[in-house]
N, C-alpha and C. Protein backbone atom coordinates (compact mmCIF):
# COMPACT_ATOMS: atom_id res chain seq x y z
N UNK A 1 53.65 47.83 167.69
CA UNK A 1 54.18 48.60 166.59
C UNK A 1 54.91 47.65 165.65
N UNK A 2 54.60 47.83 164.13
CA UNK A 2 55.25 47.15 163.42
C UNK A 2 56.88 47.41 163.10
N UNK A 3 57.66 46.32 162.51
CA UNK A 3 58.94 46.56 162.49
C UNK A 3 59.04 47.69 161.01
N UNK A 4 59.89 48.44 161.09
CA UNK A 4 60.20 49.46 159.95
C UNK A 4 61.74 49.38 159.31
N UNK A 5 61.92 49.51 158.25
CA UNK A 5 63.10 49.81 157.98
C UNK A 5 63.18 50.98 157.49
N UNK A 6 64.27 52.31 157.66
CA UNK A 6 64.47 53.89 157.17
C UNK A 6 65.61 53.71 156.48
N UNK A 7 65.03 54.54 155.54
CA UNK A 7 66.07 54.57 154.54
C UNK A 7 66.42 56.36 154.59
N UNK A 8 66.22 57.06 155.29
CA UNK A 8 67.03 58.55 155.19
C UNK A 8 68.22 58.50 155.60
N UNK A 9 69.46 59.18 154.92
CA UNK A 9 70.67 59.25 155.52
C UNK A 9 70.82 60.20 156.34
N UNK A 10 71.69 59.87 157.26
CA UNK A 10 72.37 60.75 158.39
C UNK A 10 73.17 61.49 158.06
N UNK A 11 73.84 61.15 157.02
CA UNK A 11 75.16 62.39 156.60
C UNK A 11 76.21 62.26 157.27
N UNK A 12 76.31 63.07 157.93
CA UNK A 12 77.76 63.16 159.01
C UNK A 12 77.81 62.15 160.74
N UNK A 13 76.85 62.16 160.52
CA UNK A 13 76.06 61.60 162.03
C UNK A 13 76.85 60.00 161.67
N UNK A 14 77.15 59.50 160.61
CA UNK A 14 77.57 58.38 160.46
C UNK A 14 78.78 58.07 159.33
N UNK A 15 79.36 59.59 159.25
CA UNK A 15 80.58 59.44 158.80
C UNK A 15 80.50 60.20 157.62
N UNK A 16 79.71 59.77 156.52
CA UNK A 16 79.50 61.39 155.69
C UNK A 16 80.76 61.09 154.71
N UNK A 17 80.68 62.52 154.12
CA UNK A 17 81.82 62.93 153.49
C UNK A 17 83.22 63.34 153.97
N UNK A 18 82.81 63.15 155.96
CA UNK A 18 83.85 63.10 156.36
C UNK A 18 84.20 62.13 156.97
N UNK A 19 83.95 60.54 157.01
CA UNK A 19 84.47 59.30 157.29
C UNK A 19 86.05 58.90 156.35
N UNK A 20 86.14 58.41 157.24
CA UNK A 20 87.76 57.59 156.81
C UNK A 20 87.56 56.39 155.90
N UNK A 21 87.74 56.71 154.70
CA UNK A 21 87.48 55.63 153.44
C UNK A 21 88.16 54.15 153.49
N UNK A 22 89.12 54.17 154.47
CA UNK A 22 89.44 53.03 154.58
C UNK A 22 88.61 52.00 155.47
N UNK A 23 87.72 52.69 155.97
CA UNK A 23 86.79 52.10 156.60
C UNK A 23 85.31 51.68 156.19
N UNK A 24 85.09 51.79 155.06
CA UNK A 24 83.91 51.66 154.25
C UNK A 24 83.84 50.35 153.75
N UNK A 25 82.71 49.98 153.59
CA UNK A 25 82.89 48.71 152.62
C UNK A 25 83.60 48.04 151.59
N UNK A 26 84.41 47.05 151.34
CA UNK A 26 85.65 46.62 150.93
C UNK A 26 85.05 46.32 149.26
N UNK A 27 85.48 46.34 148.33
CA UNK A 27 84.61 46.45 147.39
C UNK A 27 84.63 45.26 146.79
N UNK A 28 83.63 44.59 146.42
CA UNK A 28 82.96 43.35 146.42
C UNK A 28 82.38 42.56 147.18
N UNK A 29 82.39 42.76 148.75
CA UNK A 29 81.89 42.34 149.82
C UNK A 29 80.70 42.76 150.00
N UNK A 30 79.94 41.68 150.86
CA UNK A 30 78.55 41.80 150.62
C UNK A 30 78.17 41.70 152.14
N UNK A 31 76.87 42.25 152.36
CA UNK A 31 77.02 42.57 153.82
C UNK A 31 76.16 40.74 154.46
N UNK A 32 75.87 40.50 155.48
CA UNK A 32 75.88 39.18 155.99
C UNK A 32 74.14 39.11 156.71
N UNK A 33 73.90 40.15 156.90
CA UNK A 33 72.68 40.47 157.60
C UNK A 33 72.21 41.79 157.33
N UNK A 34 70.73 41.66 156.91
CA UNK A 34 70.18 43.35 157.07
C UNK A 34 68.96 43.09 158.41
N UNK A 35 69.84 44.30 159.17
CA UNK A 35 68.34 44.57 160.49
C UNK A 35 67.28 45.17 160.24
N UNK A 36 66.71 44.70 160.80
CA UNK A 36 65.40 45.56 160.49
C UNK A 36 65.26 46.31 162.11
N UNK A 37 65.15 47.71 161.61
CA UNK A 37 64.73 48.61 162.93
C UNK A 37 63.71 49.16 163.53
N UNK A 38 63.46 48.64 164.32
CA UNK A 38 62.32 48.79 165.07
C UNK A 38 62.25 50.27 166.02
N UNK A 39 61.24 51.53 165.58
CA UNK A 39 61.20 52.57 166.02
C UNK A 39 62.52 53.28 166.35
N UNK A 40 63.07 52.87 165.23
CA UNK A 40 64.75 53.83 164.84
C UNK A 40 63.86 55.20 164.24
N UNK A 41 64.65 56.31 164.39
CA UNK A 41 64.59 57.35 163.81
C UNK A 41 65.33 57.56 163.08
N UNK A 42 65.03 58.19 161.31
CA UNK A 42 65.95 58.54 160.29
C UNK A 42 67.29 57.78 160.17
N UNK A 43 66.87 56.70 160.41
CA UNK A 43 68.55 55.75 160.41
C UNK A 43 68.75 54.93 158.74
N UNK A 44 69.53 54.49 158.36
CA UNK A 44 69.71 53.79 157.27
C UNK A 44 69.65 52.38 157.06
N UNK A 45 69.95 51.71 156.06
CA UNK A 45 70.03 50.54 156.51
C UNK A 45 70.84 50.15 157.15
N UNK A 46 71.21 49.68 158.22
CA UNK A 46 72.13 48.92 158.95
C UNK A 46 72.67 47.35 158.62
N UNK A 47 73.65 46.88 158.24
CA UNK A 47 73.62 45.89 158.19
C UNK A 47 75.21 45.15 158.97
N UNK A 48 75.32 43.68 158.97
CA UNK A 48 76.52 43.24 160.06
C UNK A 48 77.26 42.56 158.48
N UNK A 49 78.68 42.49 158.67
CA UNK A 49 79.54 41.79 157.73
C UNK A 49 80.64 41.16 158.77
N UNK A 50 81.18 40.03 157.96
CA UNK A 50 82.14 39.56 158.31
C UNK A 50 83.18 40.25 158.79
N UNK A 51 83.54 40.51 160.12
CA UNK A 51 85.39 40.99 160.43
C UNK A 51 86.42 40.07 159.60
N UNK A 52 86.80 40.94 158.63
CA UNK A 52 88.41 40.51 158.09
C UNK A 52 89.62 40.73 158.72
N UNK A 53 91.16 40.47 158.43
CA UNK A 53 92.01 41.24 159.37
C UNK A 53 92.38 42.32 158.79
N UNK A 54 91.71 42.92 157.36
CA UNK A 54 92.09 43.76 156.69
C UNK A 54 91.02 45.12 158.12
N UNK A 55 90.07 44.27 158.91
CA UNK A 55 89.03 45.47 159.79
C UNK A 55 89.55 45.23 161.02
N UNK A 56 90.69 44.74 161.47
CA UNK A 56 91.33 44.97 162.71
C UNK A 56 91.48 46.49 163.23
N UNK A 57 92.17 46.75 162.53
CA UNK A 57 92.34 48.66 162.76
C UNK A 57 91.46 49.25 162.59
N UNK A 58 90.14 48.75 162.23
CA UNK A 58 88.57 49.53 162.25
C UNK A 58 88.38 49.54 163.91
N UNK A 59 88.16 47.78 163.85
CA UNK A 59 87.64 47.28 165.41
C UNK A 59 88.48 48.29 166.78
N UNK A 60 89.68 48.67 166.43
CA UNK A 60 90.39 49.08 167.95
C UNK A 60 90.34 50.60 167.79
N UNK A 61 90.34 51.11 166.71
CA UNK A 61 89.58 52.90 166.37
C UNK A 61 88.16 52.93 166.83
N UNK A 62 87.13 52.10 166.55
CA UNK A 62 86.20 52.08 167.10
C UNK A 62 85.89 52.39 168.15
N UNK A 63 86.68 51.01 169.25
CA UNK A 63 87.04 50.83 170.69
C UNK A 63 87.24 51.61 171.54
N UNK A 64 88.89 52.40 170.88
CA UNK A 64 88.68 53.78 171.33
C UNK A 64 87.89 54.82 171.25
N UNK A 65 87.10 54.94 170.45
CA UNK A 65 86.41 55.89 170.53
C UNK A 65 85.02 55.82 171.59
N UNK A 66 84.80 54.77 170.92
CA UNK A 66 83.04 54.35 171.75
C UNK A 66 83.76 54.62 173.25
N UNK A 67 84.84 53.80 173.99
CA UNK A 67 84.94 53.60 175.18
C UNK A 67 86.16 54.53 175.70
N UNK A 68 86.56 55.19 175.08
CA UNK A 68 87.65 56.10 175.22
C UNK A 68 88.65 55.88 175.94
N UNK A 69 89.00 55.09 175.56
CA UNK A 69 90.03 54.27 176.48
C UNK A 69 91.91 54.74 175.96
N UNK A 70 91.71 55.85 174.81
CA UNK A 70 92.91 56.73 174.38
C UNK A 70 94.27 55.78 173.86
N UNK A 71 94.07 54.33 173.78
CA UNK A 71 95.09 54.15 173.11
C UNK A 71 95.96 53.60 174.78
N UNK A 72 95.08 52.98 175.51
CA UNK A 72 95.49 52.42 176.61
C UNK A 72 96.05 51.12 176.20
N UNK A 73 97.37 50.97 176.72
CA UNK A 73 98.03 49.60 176.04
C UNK A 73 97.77 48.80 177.02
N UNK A 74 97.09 48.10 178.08
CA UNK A 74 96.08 47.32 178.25
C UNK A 74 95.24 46.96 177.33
N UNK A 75 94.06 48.09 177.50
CA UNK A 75 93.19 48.03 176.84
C UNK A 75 93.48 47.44 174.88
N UNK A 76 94.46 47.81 174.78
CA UNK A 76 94.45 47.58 173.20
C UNK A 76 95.19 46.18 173.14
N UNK A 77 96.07 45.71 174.00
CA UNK A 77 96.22 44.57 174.30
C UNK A 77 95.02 43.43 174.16
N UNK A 78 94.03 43.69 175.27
CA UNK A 78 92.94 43.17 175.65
C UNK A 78 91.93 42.73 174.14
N UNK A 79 91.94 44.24 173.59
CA UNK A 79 90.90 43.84 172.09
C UNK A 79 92.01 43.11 170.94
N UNK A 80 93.07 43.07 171.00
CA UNK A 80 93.96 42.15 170.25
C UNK A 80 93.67 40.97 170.29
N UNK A 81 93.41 40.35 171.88
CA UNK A 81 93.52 38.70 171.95
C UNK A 81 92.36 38.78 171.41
N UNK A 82 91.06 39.61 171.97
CA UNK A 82 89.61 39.14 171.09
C UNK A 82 89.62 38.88 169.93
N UNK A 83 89.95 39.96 169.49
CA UNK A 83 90.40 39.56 168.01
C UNK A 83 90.70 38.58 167.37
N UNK A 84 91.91 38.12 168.19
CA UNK A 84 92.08 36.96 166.97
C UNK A 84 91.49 35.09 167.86
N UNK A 85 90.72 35.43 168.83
CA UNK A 85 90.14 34.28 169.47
C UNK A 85 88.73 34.14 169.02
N UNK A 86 87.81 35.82 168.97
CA UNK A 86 86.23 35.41 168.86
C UNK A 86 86.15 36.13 167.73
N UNK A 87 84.57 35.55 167.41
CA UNK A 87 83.98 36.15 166.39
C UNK A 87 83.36 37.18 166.06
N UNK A 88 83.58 38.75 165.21
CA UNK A 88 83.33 39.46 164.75
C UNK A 88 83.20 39.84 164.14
N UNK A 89 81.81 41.01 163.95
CA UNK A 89 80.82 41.37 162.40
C UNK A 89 81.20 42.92 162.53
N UNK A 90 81.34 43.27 161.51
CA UNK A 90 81.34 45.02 160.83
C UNK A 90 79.63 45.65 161.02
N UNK A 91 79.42 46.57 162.01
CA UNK A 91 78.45 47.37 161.66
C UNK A 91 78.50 48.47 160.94
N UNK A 92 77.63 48.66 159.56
CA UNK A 92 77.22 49.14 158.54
C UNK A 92 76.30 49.96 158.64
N UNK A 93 76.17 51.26 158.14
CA UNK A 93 74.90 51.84 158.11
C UNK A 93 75.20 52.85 156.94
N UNK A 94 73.97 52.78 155.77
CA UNK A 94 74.68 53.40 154.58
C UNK A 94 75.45 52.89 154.20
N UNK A 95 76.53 51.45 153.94
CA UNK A 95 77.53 51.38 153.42
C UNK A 95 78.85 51.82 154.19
N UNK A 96 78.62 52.66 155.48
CA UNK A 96 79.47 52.96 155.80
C UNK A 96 80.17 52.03 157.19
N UNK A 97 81.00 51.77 157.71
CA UNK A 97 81.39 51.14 158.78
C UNK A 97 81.32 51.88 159.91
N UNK A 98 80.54 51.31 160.92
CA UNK A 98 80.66 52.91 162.16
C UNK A 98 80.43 51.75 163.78
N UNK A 99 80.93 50.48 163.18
CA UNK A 99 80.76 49.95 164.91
C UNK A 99 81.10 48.50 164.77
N UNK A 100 81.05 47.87 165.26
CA UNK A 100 81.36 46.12 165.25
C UNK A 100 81.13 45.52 166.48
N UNK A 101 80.18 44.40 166.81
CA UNK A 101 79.94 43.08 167.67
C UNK A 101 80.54 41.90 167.60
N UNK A 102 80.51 41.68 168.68
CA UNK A 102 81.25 40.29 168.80
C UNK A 102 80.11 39.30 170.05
N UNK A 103 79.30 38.06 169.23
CA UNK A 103 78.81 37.53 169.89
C UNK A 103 79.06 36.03 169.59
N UNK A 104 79.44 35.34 170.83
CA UNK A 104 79.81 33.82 170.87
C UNK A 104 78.47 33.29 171.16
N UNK A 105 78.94 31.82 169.71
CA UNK A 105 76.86 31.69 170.32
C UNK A 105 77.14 29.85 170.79
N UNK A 106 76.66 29.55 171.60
CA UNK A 106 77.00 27.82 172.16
C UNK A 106 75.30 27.45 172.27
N UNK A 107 75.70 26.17 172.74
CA UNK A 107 74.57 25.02 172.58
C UNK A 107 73.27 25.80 173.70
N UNK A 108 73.75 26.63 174.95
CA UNK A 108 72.78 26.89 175.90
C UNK A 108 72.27 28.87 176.24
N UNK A 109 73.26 29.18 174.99
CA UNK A 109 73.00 30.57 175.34
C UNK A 109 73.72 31.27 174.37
N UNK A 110 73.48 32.85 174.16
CA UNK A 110 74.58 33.17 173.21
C UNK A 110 75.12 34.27 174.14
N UNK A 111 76.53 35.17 174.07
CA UNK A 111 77.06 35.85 174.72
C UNK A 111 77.05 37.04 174.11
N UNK A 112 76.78 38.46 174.19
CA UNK A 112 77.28 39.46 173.65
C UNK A 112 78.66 39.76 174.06
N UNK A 113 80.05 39.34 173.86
CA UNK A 113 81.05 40.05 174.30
C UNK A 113 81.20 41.37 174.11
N UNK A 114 81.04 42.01 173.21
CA UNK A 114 81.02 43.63 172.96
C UNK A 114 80.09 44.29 172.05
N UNK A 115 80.13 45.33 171.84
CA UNK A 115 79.32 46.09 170.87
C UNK A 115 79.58 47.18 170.93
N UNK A 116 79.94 47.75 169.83
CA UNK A 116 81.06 49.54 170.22
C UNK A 116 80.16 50.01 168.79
N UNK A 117 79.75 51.05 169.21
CA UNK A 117 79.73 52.10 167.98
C UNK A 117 79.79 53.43 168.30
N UNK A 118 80.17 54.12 166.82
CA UNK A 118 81.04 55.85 167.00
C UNK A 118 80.05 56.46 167.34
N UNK A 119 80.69 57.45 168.14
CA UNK A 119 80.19 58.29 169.28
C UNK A 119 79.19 58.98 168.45
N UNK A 120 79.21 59.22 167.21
CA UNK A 120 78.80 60.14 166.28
C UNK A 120 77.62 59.42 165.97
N UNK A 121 77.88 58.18 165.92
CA UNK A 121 76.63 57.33 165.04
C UNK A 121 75.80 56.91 166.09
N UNK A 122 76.11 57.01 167.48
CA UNK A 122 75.30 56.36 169.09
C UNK A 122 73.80 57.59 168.83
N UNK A 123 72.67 56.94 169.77
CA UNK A 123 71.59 57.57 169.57
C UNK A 123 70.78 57.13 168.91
N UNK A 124 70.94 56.13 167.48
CA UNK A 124 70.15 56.44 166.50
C UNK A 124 69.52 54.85 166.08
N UNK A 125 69.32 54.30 166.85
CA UNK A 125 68.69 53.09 167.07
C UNK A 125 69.42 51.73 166.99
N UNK A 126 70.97 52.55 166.63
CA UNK A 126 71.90 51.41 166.10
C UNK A 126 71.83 50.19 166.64
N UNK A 127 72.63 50.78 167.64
CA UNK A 127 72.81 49.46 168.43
C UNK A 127 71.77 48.34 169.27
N UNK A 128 70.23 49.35 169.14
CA UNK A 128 69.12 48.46 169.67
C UNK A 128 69.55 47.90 168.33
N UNK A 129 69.17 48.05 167.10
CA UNK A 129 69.28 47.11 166.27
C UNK A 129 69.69 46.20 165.99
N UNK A 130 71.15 46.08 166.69
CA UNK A 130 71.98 44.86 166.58
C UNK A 130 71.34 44.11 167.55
N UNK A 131 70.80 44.58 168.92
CA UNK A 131 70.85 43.85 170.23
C UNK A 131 69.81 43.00 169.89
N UNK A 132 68.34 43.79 169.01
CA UNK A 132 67.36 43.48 168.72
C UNK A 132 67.61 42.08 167.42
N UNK A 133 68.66 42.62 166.60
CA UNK A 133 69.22 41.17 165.55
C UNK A 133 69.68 40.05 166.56
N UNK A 134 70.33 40.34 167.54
CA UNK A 134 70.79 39.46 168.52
C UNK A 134 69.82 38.48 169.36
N UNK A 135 68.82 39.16 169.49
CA UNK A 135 67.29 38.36 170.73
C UNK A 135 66.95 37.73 169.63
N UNK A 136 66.74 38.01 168.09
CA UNK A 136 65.99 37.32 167.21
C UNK A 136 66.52 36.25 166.69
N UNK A 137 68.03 36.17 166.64
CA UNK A 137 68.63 35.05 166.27
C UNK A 137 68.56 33.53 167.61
N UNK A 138 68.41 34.47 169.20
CA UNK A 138 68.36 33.74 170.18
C UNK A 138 67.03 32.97 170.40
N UNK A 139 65.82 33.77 169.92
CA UNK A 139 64.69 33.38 169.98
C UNK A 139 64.27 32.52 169.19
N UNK A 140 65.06 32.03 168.03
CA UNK A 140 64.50 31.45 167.21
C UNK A 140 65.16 29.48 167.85
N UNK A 141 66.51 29.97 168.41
CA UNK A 141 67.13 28.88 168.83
C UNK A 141 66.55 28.73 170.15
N UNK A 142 66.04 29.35 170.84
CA UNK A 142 65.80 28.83 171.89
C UNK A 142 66.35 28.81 173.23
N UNK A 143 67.32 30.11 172.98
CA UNK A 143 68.25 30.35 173.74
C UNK A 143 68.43 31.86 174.71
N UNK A 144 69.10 31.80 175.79
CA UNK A 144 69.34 32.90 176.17
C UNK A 144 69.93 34.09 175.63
N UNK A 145 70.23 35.19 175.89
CA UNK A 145 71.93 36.32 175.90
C UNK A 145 72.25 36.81 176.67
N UNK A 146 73.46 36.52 177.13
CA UNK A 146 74.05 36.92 178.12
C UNK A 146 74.62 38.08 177.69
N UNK A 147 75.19 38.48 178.78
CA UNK A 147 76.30 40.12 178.59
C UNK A 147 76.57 40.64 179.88
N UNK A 148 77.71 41.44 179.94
CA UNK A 148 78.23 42.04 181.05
C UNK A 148 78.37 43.52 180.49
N UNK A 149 78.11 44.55 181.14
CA UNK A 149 78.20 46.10 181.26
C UNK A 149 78.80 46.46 182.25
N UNK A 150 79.61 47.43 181.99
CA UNK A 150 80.11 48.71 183.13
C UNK A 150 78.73 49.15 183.94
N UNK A 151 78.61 49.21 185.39
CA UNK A 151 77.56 49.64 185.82
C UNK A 151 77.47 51.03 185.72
N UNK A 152 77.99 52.04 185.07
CA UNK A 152 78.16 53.25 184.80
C UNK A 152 77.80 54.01 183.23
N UNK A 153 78.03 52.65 182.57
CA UNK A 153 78.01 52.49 181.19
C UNK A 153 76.51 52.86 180.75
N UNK A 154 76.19 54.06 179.65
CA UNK A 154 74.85 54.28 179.74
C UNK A 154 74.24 53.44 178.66
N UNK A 155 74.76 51.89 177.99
CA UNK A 155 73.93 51.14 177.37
C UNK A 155 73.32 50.21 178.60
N UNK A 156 73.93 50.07 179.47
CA UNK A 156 72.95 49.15 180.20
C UNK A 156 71.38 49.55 180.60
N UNK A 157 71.02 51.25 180.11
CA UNK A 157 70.13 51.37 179.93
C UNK A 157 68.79 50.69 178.49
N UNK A 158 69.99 50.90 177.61
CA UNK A 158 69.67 50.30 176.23
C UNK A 158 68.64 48.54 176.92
N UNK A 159 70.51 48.01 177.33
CA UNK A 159 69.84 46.35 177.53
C UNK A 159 68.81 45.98 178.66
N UNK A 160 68.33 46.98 179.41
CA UNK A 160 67.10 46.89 180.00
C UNK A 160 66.06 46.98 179.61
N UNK A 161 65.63 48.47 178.65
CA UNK A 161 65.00 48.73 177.82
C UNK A 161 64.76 46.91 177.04
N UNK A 162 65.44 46.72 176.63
CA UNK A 162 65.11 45.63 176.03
C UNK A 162 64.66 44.30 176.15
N UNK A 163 64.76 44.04 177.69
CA UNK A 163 64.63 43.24 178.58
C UNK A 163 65.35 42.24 178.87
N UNK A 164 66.41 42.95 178.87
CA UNK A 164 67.66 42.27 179.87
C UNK A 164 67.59 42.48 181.26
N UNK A 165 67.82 41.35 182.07
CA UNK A 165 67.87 41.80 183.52
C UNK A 165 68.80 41.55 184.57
N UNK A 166 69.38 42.19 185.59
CA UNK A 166 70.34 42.10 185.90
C UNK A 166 70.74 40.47 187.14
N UNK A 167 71.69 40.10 186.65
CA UNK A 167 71.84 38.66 186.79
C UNK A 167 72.53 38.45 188.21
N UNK A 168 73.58 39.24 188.19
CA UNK A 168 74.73 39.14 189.43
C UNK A 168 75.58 40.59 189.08
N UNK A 169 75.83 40.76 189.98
CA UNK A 169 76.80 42.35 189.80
C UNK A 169 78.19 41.76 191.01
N UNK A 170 79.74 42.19 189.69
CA UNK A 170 80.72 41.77 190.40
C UNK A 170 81.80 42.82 190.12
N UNK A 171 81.44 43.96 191.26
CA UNK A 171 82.44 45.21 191.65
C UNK A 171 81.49 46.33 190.37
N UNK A 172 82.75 46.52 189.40
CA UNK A 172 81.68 47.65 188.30
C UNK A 172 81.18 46.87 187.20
N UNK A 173 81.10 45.22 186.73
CA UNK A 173 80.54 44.77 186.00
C UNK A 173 79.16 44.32 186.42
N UNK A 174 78.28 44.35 185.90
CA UNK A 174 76.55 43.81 185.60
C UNK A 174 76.45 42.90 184.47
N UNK A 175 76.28 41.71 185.31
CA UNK A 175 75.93 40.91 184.34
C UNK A 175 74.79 40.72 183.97
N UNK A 176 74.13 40.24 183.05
CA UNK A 176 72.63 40.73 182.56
C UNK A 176 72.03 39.31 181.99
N UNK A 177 71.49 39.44 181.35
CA UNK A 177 70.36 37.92 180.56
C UNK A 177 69.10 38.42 179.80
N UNK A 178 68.95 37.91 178.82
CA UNK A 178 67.52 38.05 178.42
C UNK A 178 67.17 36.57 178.28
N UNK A 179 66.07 36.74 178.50
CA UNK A 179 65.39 34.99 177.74
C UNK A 179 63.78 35.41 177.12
N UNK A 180 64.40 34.52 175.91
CA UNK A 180 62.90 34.27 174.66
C UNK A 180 61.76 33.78 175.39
């Protein structure tokens, strides 16, 4: 099957007329990558932008939401240090902000550390899209992707689907791999 890009909007499914405007695209910023989606349904364009610190308070609203973790001060601890140690992109769809990745990429592999998107916007090919932007940037280098999942977590269905496979399992994390 060939790759497609959809251009129908979701409406509310991705924030709509009822998204939080402070979370939208910053005006003059330009997005960094457009995915192309492969057997997405009715999705938009998706695209990744630079994390500013003006999208800190995007990234940990996100967090909570995707992983519902309620504003656990661990947990919000935890996405703080990421924050200001690794690197992170704004996921876009429509213009709108509805998720953000963080992948470290080195000389022998690249890492997915996270990938969160709103509960509202999950389903809709999103996040294959990113995973799928992710194998293509790896494939071209020559490289692996690593990642770890909650073994409970229902994207580790996603990163199978995709052909990730499971590497070592330590308590409720799964660690995973794909290779080009």
């Amino acid at each position: 099957m060939r790759p497609v890009t959809r251009h129908a909007p979701l409406g509310n499914a991705l924030g709509g007329e009822d998204a939080d405007p402070r979370y939208n695209r910053a005006e003059g910023s330009t997005p960094v990558r457009r995915l192309v989606l492969r057997d997405a349904v009715d999705v938009p364009d998706v695209t990744l932008r630079p994390c500013s610190d003006a999208d800190h308070a995007l990234v940990l609203h996100v967090r909570r939401e995707a992983f519902r973790t309620g504003g656990d001060v661990a947990e919000e601890a935890k996405a703080a240090r990421a924050l200001a140690s690794l690197p992170f992109a704004i996921v876009e769809a429509a213009g709108k902000a509805i998720g953000y990745v963080s992948v470290v990429a080195s000389d022998d592999h690249d890492l997915v550390h996270e990938l969160a998107v709103l509960p509202q916007s999950q389903g809709r090919g999103i996040g294959t899209a990113v995973i799928r932007g992710v194998q293509d940037d790896a494939r071209r280098r020559g490289v692996p992707v690593r990642l770890s999942v909650h073994d409970d977590n229902p994207a580790r269905r996603l990163y199978e689907r995709l052909g990730f496979a499971v590497t070592d399992v330590d308590g409720m994390r799964v660690k995973m791999e794909w290779r080009p």
